[in-house]
N, C-alpha and C. Protein backbone atom coordinates (compact mmCIF):
# COMPACT_ATOMS: atom_id res chain seq x y z
N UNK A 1 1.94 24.12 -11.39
CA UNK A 1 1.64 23.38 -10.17
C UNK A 1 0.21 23.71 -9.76
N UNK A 2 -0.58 22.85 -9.25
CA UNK A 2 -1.84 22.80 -8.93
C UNK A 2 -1.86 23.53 -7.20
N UNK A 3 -2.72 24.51 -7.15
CA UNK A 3 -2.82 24.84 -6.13
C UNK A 3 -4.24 24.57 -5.10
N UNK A 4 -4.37 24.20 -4.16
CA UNK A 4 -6.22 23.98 -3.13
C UNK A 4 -6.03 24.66 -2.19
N UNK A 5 -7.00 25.34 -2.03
CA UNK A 5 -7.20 26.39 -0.57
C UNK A 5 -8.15 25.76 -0.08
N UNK A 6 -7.64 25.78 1.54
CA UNK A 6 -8.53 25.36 2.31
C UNK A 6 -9.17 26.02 3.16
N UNK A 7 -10.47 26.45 3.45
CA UNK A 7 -11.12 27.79 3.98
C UNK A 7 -12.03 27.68 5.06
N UNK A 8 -11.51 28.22 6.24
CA UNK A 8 -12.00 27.50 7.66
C UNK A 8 -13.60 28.73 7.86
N UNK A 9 -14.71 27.86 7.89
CA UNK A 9 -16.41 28.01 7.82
C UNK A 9 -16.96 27.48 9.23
N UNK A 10 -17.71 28.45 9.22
CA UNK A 10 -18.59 28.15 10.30
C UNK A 10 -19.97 27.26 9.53
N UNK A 11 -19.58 25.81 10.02
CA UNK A 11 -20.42 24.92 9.45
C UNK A 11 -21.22 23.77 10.60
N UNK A 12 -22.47 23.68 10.37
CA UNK A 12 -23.15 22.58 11.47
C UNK A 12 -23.36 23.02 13.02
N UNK A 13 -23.71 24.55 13.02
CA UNK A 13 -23.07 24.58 14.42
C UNK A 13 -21.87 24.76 14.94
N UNK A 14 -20.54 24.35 14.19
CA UNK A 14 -19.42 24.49 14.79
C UNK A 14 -18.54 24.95 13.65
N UNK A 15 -17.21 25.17 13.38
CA UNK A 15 -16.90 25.05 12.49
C UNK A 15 -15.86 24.14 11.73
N UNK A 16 -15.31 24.43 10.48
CA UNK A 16 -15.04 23.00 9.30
C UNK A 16 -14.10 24.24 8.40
N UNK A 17 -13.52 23.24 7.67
CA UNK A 17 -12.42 23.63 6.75
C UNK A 17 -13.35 23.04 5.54
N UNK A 18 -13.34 23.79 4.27
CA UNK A 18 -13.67 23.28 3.11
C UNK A 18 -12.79 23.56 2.01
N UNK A 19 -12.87 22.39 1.06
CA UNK A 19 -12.20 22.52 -0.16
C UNK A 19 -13.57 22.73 -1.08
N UNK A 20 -13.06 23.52 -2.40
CA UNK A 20 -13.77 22.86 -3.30
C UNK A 20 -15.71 22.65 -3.35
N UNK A 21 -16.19 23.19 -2.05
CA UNK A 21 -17.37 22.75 -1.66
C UNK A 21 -17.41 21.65 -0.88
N UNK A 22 -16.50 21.44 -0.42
CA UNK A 22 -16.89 20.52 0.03
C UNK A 22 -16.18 20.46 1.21
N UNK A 23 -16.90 19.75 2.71
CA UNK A 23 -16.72 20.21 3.84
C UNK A 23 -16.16 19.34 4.68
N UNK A 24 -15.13 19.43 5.87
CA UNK A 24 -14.38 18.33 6.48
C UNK A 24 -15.52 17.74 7.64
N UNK A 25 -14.97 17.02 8.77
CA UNK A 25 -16.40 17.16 9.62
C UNK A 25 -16.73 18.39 10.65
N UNK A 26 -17.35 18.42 11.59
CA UNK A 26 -17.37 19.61 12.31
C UNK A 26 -16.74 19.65 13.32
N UNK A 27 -16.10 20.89 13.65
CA UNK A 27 -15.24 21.04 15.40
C UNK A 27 -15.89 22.23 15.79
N UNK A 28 -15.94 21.66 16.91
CA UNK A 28 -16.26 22.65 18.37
C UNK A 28 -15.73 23.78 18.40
N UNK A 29 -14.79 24.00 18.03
CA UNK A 29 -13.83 25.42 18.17
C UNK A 29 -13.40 25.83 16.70
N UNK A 30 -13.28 26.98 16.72
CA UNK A 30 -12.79 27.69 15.24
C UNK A 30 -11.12 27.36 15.27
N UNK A 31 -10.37 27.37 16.50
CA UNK A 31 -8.96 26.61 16.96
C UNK A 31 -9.13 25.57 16.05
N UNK A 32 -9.74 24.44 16.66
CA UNK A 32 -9.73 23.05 16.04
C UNK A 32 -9.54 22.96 14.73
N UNK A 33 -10.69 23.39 14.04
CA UNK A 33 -10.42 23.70 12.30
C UNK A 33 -9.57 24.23 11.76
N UNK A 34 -9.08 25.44 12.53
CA UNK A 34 -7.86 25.72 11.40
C UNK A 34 -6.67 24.79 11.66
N UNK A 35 -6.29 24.24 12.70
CA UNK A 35 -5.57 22.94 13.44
C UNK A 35 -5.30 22.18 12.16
N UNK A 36 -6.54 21.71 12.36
CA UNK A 36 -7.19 20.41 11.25
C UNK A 36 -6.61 21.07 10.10
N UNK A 37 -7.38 21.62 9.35
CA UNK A 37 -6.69 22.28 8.10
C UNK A 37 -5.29 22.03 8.04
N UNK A 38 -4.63 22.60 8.76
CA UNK A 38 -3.20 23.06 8.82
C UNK A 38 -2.56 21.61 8.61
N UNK A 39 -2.64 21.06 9.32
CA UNK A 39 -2.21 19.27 9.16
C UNK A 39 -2.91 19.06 7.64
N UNK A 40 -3.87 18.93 7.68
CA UNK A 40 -4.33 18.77 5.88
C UNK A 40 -3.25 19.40 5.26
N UNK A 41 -3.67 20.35 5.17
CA UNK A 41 -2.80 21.18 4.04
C UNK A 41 -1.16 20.41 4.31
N UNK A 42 -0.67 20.69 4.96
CA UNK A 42 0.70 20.35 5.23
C UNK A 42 0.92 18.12 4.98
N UNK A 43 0.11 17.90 5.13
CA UNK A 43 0.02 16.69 4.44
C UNK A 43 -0.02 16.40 2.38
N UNK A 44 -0.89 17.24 2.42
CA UNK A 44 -1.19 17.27 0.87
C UNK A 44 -0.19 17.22 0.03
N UNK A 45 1.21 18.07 0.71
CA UNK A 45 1.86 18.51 -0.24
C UNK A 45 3.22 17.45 0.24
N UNK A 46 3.55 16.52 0.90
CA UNK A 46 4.52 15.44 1.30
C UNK A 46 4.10 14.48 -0.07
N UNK A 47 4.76 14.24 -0.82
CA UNK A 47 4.97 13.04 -1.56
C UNK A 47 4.86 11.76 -1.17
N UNK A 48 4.83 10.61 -2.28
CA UNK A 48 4.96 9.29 -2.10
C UNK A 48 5.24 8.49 -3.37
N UNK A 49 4.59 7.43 -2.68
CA UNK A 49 4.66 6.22 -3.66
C UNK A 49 3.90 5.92 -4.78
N UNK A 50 4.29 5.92 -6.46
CA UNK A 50 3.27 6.21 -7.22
C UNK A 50 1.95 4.82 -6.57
N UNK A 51 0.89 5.75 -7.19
CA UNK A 51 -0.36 4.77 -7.07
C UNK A 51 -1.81 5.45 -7.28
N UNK A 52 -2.40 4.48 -7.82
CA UNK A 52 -4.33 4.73 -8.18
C UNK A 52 -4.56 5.37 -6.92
N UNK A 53 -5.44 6.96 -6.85
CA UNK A 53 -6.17 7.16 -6.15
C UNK A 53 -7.34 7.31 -6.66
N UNK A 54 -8.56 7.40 -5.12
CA UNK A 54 -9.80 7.68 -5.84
C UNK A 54 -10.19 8.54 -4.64
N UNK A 55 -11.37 9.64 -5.68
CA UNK A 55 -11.57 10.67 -4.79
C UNK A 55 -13.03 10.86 -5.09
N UNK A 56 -13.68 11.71 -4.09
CA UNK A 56 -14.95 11.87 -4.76
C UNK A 56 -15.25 13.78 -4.74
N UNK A 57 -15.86 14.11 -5.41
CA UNK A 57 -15.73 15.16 -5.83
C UNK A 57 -17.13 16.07 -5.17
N UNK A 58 -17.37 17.19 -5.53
CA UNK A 58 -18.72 17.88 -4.65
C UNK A 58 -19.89 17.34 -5.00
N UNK A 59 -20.18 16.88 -6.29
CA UNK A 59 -21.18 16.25 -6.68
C UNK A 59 -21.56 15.01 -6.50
N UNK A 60 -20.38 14.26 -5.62
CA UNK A 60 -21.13 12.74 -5.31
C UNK A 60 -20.61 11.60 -6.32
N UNK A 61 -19.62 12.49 -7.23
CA UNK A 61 -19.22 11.23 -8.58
C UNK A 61 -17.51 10.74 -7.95
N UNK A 62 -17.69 9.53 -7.82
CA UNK A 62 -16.36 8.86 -7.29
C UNK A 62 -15.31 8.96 -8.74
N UNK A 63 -13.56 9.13 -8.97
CA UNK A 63 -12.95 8.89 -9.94
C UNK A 63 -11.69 8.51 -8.80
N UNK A 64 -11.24 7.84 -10.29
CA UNK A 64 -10.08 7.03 -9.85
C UNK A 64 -8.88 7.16 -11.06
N UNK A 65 -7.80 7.90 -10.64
CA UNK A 65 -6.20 8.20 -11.36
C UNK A 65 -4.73 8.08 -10.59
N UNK A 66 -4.03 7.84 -11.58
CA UNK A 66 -2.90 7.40 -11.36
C UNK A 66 -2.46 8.77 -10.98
N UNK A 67 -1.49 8.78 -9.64
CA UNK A 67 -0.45 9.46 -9.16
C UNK A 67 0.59 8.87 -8.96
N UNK A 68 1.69 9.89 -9.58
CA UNK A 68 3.06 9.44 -9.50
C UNK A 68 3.62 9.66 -8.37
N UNK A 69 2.87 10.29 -7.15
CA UNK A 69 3.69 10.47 -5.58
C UNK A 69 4.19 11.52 -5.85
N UNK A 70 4.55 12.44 -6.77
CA UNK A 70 5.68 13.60 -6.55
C UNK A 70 4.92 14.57 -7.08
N UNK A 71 4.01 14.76 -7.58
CA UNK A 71 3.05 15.66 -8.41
C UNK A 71 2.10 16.51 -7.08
N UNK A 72 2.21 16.92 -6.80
CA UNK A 72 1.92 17.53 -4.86
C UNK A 72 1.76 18.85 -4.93
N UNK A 73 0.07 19.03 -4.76
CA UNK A 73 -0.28 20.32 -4.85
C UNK A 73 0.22 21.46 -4.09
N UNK A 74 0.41 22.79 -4.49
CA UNK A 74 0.83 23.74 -3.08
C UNK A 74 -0.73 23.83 -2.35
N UNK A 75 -0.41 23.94 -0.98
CA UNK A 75 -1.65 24.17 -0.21
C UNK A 75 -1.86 25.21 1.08
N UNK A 76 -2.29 25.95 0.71
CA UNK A 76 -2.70 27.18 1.41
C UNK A 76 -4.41 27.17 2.40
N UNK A 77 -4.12 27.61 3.70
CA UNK A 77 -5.22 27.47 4.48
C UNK A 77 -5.89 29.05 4.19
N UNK A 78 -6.56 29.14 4.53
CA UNK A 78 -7.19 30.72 4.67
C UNK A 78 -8.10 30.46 5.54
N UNK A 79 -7.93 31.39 6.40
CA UNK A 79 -8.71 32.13 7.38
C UNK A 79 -9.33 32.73 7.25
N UNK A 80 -10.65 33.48 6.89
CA UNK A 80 -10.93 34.80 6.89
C UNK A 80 -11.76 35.62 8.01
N UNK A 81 -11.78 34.79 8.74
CA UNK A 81 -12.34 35.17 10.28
C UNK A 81 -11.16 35.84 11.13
N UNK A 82 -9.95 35.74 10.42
CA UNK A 82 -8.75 36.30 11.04
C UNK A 82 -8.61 37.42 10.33
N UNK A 83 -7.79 38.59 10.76
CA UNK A 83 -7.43 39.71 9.98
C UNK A 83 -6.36 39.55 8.79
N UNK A 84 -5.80 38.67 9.19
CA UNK A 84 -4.88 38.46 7.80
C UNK A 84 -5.06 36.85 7.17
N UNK A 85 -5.33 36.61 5.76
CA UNK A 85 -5.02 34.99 5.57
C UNK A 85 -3.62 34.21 5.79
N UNK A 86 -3.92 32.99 6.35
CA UNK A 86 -2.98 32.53 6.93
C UNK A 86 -2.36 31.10 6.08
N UNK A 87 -1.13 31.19 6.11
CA UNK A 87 -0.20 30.02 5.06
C UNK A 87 -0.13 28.97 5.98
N UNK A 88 -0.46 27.52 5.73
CA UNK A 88 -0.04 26.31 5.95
C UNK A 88 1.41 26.36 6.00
């Protein structure tokens, strides 16, 4: 099973959850982001209906693959501004 951590940054002034390099938009509060995250993450891993997605990746290159809806990464938030990392 494919696993993505999502890792709440002090980004832009405020801070952001990133995957991968790559960064959500910015919130006002370090609250907000891990919020945000937490709904991400906890979304990621709900199933669906097979179908073409397309994603774009840290480098700016768009791809496009078939998902079968049930193939659903585990997803873990991390904190590390907190004393312990924290599970979606």
């Amino acid at each position: 099973m494919t696993k993505v951590v999502y890792q709440i940054v002090e980004h832009d002034g405020g801070w952001a959850y990133r995957l991968d390099g790559v960064y959500s938009e910015t919130f006002s509060t370090h609250q907000d982001a891990l919020a945000a995250a937490r709904i991400v993450a906890a979304e990621q891993q709900v199933g669906g209906e097979p179908e073409e997605i397309s994603w774009q990746d840290s480098k700016g290159v768009w791809h496009t693959e078939y998902s079968d809806g049930g193939d659903r990464p585990e997803a873990e938030v991390v904190d590390e501004n907190d004393d312990a990392a924290r599970r979606a």
